[in-house]
N, C-alpha and C. Protein backbone atom coordinates (compact mmCIF):
# COMPACT_ATOMS: atom_id res chain seq x y z
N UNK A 1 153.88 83.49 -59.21
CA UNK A 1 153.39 84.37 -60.24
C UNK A 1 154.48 85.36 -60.66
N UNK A 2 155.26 86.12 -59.45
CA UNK A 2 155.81 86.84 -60.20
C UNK A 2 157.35 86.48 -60.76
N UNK A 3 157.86 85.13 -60.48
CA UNK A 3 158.75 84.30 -60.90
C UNK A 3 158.42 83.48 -62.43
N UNK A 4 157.05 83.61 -62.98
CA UNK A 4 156.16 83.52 -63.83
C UNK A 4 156.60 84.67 -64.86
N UNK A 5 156.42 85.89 -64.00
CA UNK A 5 156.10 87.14 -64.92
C UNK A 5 157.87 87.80 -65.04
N UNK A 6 158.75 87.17 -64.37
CA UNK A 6 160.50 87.46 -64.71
C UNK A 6 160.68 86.90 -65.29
N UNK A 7 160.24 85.33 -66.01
CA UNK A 7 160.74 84.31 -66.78
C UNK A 7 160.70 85.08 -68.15
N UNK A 8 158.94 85.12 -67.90
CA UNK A 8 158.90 85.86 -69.74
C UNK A 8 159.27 86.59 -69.78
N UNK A 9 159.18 87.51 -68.82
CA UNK A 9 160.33 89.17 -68.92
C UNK A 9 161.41 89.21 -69.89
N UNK A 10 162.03 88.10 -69.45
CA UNK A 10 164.11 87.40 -69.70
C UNK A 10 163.76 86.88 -70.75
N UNK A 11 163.04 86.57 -71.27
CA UNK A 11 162.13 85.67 -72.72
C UNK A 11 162.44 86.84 -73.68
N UNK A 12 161.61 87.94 -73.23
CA UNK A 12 160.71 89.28 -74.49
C UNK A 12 162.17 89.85 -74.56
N UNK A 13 163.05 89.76 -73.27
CA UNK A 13 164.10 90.53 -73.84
C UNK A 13 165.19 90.35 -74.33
N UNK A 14 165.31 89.01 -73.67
CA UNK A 14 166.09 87.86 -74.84
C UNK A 14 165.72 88.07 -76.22
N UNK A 15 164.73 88.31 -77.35
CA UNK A 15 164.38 88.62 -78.10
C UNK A 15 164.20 90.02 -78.66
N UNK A 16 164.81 90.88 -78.11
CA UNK A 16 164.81 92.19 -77.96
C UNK A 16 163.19 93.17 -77.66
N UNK A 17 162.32 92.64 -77.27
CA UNK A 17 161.30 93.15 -76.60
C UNK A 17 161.03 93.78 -75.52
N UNK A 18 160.83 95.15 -75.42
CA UNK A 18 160.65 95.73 -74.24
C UNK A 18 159.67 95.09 -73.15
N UNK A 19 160.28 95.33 -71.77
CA UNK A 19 159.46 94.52 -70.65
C UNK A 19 159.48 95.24 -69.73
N UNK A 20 158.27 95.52 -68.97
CA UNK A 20 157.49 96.52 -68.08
C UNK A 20 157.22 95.29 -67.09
N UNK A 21 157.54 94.91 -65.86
CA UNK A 21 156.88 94.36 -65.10
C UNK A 21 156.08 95.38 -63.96
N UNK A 22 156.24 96.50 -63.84
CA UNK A 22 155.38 97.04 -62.67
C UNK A 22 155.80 96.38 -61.22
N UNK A 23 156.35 96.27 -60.68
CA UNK A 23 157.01 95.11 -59.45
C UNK A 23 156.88 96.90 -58.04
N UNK A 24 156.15 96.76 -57.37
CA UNK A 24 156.02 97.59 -56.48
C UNK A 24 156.49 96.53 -54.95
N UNK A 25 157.97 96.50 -54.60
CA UNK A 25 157.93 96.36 -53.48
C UNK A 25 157.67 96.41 -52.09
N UNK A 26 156.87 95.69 -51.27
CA UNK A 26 156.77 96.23 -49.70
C UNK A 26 155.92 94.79 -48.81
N UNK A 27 155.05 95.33 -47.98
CA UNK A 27 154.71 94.12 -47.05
C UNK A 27 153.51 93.75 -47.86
N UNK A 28 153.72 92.47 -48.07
CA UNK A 28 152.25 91.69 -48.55
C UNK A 28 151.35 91.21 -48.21
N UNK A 29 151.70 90.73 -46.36
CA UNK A 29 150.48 90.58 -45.76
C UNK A 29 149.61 91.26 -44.56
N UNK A 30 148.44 90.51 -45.39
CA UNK A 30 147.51 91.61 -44.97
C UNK A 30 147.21 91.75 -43.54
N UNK A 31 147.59 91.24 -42.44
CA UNK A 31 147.21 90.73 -41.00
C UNK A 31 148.48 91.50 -40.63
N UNK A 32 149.48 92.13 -41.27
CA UNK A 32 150.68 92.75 -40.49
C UNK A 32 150.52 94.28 -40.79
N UNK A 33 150.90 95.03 -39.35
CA UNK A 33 150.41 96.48 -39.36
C UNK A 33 151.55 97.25 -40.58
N UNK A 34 151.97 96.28 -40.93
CA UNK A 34 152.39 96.97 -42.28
C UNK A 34 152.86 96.95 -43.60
N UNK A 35 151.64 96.65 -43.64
CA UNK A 35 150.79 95.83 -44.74
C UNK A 35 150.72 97.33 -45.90
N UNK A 36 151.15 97.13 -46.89
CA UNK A 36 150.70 98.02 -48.15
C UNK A 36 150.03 97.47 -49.31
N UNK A 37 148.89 97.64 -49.30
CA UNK A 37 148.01 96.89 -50.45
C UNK A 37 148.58 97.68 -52.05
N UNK A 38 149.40 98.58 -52.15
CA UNK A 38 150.08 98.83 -53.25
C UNK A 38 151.22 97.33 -53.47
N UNK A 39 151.30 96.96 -52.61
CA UNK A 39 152.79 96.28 -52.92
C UNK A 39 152.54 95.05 -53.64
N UNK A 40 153.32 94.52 -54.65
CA UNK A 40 152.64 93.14 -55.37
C UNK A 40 154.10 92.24 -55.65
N UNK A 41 154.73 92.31 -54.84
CA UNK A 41 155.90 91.53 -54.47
C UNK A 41 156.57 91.71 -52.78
N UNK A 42 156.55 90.82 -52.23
CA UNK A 42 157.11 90.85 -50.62
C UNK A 42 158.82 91.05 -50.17
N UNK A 43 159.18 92.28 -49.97
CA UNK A 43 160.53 92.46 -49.85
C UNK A 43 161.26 92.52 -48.45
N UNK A 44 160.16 91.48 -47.50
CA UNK A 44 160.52 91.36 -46.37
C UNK A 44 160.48 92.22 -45.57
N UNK A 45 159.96 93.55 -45.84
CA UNK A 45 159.70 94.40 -44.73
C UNK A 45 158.26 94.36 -43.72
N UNK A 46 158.02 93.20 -43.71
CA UNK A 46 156.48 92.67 -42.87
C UNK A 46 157.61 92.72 -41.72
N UNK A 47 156.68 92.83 -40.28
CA UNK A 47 157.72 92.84 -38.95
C UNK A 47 157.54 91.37 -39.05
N UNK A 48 158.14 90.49 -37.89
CA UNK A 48 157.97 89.46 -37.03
C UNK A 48 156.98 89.69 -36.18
N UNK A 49 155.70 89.08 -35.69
CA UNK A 49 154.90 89.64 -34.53
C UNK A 49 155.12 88.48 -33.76
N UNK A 50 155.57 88.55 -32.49
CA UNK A 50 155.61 87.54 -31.59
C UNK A 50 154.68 87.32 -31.14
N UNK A 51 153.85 86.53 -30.52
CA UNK A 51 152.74 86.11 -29.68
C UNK A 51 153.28 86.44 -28.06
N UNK A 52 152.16 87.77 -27.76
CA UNK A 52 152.46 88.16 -26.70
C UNK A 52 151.70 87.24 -25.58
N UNK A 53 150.94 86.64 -25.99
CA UNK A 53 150.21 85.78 -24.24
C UNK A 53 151.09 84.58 -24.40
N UNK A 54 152.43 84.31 -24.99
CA UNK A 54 153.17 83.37 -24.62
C UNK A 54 153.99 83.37 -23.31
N UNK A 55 154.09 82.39 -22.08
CA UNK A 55 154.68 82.41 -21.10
C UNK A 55 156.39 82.38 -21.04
């Protein structure tokens, strides 16, 4: 989607049209303690969670 919403971006302004994407970077998912439901693009700051009952 948001590889969707840069295409036309590069489109409107290729054509001289102003382009607003709104792109709020941070963690996107929701199962990681840090998780920001503002964020609507994933900039890799989700941790790694290891599985701790692994031997």
């Amino acid at each position: 989607m948001v590889m969707a919403a840069a295409f036309s971006c590069f489109v409107l302004v290729a054509r001289g049209d102003h382009c607003n994407l709104n792109l709020v970077p941070g963690c996107t998912d929701p199962s990681s303690s840090s998780y920001d439901p503002l964020a609507n693009v994933d900039d890799g700051t989700c941790p790694i969670e290891l599985d701790s009952d692994s031997d």
